[in-house]
N, C-alpha and C. Protein backbone atom coordinates (compact mmCIF):
# COMPACT_ATOMS: atom_id res chain seq x y z
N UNK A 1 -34.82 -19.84 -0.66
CA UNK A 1 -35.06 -20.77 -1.75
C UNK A 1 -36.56 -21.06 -1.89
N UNK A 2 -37.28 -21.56 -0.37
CA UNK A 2 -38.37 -21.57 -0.84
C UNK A 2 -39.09 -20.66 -1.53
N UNK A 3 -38.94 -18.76 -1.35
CA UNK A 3 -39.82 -17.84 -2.08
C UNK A 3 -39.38 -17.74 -3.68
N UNK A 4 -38.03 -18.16 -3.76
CA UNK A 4 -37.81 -18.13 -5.21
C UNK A 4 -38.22 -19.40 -5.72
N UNK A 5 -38.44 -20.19 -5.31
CA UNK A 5 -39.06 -21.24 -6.34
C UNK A 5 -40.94 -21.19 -6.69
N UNK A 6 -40.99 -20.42 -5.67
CA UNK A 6 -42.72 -20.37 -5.55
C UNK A 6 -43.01 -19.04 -6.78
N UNK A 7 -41.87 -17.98 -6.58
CA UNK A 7 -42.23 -16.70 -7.32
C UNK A 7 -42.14 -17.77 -9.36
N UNK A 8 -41.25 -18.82 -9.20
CA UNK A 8 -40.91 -19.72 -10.12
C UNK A 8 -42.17 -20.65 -10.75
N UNK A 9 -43.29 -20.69 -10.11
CA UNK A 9 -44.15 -21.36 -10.17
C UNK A 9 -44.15 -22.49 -9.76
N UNK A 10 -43.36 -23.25 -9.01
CA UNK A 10 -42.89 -24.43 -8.76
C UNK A 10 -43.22 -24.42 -7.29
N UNK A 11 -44.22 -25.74 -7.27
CA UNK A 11 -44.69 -25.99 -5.83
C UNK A 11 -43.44 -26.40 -4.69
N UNK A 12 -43.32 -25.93 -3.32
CA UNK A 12 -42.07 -26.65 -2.97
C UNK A 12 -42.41 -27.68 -2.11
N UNK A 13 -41.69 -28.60 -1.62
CA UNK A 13 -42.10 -29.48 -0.57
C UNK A 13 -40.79 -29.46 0.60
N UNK A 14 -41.58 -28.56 1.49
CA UNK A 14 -40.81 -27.82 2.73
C UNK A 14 -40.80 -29.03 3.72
N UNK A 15 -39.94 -28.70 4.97
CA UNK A 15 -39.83 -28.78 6.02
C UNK A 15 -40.50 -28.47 6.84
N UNK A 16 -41.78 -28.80 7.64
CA UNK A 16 -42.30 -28.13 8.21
C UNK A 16 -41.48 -27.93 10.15
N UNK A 17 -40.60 -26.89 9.77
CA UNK A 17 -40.08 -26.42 10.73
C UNK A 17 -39.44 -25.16 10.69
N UNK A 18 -38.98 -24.40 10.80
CA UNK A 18 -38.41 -23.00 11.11
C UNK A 18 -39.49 -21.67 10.35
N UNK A 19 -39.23 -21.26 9.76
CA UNK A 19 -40.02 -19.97 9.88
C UNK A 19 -40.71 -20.67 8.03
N UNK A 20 -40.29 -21.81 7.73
CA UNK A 20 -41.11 -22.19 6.39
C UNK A 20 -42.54 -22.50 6.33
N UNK A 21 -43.17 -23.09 7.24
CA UNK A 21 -44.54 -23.09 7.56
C UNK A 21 -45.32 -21.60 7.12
N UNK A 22 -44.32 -20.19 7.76
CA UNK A 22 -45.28 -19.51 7.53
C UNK A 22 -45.31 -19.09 6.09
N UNK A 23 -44.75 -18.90 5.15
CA UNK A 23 -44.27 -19.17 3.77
C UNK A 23 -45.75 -20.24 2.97
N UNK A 24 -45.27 -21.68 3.10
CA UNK A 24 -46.14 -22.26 2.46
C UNK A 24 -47.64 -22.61 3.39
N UNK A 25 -48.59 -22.70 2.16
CA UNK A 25 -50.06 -23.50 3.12
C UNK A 25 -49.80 -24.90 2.31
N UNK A 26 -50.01 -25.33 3.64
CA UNK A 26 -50.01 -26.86 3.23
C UNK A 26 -51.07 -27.35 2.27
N UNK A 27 -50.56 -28.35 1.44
CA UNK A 27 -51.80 -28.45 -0.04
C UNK A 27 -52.47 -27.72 -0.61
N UNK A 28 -51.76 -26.78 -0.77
CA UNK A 28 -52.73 -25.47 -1.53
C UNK A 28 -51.73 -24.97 -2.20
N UNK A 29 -50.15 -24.16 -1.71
CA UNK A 29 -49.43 -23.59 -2.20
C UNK A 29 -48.41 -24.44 -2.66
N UNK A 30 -47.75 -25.62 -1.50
CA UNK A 30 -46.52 -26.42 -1.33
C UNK A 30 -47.05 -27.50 -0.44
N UNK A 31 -46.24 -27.82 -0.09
CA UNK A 31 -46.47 -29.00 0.64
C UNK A 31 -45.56 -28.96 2.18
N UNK A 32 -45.68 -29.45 3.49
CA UNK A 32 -45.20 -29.10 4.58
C UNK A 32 -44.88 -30.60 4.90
N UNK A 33 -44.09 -31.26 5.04
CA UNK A 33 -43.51 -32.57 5.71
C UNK A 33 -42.71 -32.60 6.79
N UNK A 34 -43.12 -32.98 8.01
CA UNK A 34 -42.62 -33.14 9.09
C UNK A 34 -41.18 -33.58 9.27
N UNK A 35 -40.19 -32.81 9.80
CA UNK A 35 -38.49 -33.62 10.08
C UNK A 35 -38.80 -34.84 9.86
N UNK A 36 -37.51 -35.46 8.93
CA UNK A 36 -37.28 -37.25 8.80
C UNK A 36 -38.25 -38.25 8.75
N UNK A 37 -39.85 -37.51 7.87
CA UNK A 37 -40.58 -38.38 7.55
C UNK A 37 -40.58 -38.64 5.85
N UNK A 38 -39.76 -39.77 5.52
CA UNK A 38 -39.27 -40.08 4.46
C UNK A 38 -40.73 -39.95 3.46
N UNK A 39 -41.34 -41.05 4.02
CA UNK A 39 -42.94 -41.48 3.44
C UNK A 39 -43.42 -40.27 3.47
N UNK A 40 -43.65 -39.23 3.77
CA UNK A 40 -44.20 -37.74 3.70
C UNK A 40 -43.68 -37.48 2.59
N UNK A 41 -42.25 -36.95 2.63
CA UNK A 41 -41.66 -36.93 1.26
C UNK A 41 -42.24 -37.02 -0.15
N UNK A 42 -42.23 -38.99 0.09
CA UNK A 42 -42.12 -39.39 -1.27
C UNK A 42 -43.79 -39.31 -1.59
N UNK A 43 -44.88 -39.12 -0.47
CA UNK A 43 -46.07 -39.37 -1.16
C UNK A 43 -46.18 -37.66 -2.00
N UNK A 44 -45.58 -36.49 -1.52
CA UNK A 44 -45.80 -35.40 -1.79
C UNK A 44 -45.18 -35.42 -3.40
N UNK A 45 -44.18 -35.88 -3.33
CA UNK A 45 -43.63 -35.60 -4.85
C UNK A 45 -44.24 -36.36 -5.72
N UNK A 46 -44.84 -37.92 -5.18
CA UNK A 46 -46.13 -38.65 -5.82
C UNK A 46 -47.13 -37.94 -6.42
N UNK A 47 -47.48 -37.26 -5.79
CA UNK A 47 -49.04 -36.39 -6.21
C UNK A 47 -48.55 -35.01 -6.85
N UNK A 48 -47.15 -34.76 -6.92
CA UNK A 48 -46.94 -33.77 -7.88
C UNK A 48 -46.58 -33.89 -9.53
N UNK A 49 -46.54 -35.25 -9.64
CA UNK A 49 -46.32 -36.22 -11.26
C UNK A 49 -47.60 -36.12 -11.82
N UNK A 50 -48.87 -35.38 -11.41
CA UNK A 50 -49.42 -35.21 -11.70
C UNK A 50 -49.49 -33.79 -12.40
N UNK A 51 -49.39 -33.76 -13.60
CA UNK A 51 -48.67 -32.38 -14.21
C UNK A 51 -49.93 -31.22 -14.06
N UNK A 52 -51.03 -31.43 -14.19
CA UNK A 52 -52.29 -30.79 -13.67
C UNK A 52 -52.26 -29.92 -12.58
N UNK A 53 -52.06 -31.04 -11.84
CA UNK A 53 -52.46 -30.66 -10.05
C UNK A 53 -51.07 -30.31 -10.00
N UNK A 54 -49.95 -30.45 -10.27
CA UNK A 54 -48.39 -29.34 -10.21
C UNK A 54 -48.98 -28.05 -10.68
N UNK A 55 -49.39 -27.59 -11.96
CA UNK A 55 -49.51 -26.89 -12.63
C UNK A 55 -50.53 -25.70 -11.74
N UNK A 56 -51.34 -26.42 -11.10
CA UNK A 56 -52.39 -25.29 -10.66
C UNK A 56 -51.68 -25.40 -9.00
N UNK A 57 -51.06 -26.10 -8.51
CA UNK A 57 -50.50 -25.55 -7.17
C UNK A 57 -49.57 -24.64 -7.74
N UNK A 58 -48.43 -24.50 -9.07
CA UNK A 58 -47.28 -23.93 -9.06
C UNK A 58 -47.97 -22.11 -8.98
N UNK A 59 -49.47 -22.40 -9.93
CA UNK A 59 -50.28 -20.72 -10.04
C UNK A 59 -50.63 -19.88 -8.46
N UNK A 60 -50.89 -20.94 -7.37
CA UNK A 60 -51.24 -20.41 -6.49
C UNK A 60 -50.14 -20.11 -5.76
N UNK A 61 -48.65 -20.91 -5.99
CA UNK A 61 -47.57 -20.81 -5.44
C UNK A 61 -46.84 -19.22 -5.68
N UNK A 62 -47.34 -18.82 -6.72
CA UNK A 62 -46.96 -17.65 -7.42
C UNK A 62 -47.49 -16.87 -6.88
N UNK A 63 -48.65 -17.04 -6.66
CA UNK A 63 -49.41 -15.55 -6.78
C UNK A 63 -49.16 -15.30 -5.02
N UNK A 64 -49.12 -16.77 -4.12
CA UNK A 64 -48.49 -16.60 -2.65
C UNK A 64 -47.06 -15.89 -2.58
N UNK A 65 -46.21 -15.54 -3.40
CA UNK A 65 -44.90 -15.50 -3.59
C UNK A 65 -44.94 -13.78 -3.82
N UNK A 66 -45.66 -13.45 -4.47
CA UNK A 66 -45.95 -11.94 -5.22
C UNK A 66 -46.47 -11.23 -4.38
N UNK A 67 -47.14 -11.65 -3.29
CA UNK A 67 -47.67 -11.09 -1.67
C UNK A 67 -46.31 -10.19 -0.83
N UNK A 68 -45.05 -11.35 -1.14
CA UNK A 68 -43.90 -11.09 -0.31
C UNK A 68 -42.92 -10.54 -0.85
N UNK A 69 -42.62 -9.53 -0.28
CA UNK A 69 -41.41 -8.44 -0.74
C UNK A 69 -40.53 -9.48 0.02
N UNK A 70 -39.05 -9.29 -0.59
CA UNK A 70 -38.12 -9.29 -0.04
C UNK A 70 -37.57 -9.69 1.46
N UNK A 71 -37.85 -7.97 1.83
CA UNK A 71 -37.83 -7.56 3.25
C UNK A 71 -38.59 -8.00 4.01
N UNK A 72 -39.98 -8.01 3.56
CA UNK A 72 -41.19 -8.83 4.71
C UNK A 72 -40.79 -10.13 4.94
N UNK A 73 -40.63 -11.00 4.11
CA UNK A 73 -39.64 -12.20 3.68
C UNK A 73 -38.77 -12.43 5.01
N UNK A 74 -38.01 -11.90 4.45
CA UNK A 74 -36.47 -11.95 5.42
C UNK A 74 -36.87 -11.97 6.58
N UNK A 75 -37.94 -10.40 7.04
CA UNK A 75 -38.31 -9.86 8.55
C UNK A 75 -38.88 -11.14 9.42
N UNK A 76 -40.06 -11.72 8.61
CA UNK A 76 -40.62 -13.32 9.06
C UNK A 76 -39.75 -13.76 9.39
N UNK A 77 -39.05 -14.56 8.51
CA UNK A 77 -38.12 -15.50 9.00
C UNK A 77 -37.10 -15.30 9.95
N UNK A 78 -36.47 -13.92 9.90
CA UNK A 78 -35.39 -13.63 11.00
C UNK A 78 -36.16 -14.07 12.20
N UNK A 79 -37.44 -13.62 12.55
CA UNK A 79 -38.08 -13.13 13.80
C UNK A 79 -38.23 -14.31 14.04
N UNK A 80 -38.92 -15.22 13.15
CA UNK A 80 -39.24 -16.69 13.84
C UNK A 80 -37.83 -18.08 14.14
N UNK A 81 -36.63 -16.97 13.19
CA UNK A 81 -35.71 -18.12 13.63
C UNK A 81 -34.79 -17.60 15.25
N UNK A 82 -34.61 -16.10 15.38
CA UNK A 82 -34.16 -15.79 16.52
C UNK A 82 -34.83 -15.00 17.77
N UNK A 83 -36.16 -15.27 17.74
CA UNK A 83 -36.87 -14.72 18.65
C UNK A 83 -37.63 -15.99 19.48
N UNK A 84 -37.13 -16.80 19.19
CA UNK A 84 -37.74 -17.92 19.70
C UNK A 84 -36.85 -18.58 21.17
């Protein structure tokens, strides 16, 4: 979900835990919020009502998204969710 919303232009605001970190850069592409920090959350989607600053994270979100095939995709994430 996260690479299809980024290939979407749409900034995401991840989890920063399982293999999503390596996916988004924090404040640049998406946004990374620590497990069950509510206030993380809500300040991230705060500063995305800003249709501007959405607009030019969703361009860089894209063009981060167009880097990743599929398979490289998948390969990341498998490795960092069961090699650990």
């Amino acid at each position: 979900v996260v690479l299809e919303s980024m290939a979407s232009g749409v900034p995401v605001v991840g989890c920063a835990a399982g293999g999503i970190p390596d996916l988004i850069r924090d404040d640049d592409t998406g946004f990374l919020v620590e497990p069950g920090d509510i206030d993380g959350y809500t300040a991230c989607a705060t500063k995305l009502m800003d249709r501007k600053y959405r607009e030019k994270m969703g361009v860089r979100a894209r063009k981060e998204a167009e880097r990743w095939g599929w398979e490289a995709a998948t390969s990341v994430l498998r490795n960092v969710q069961y090699e650990r």
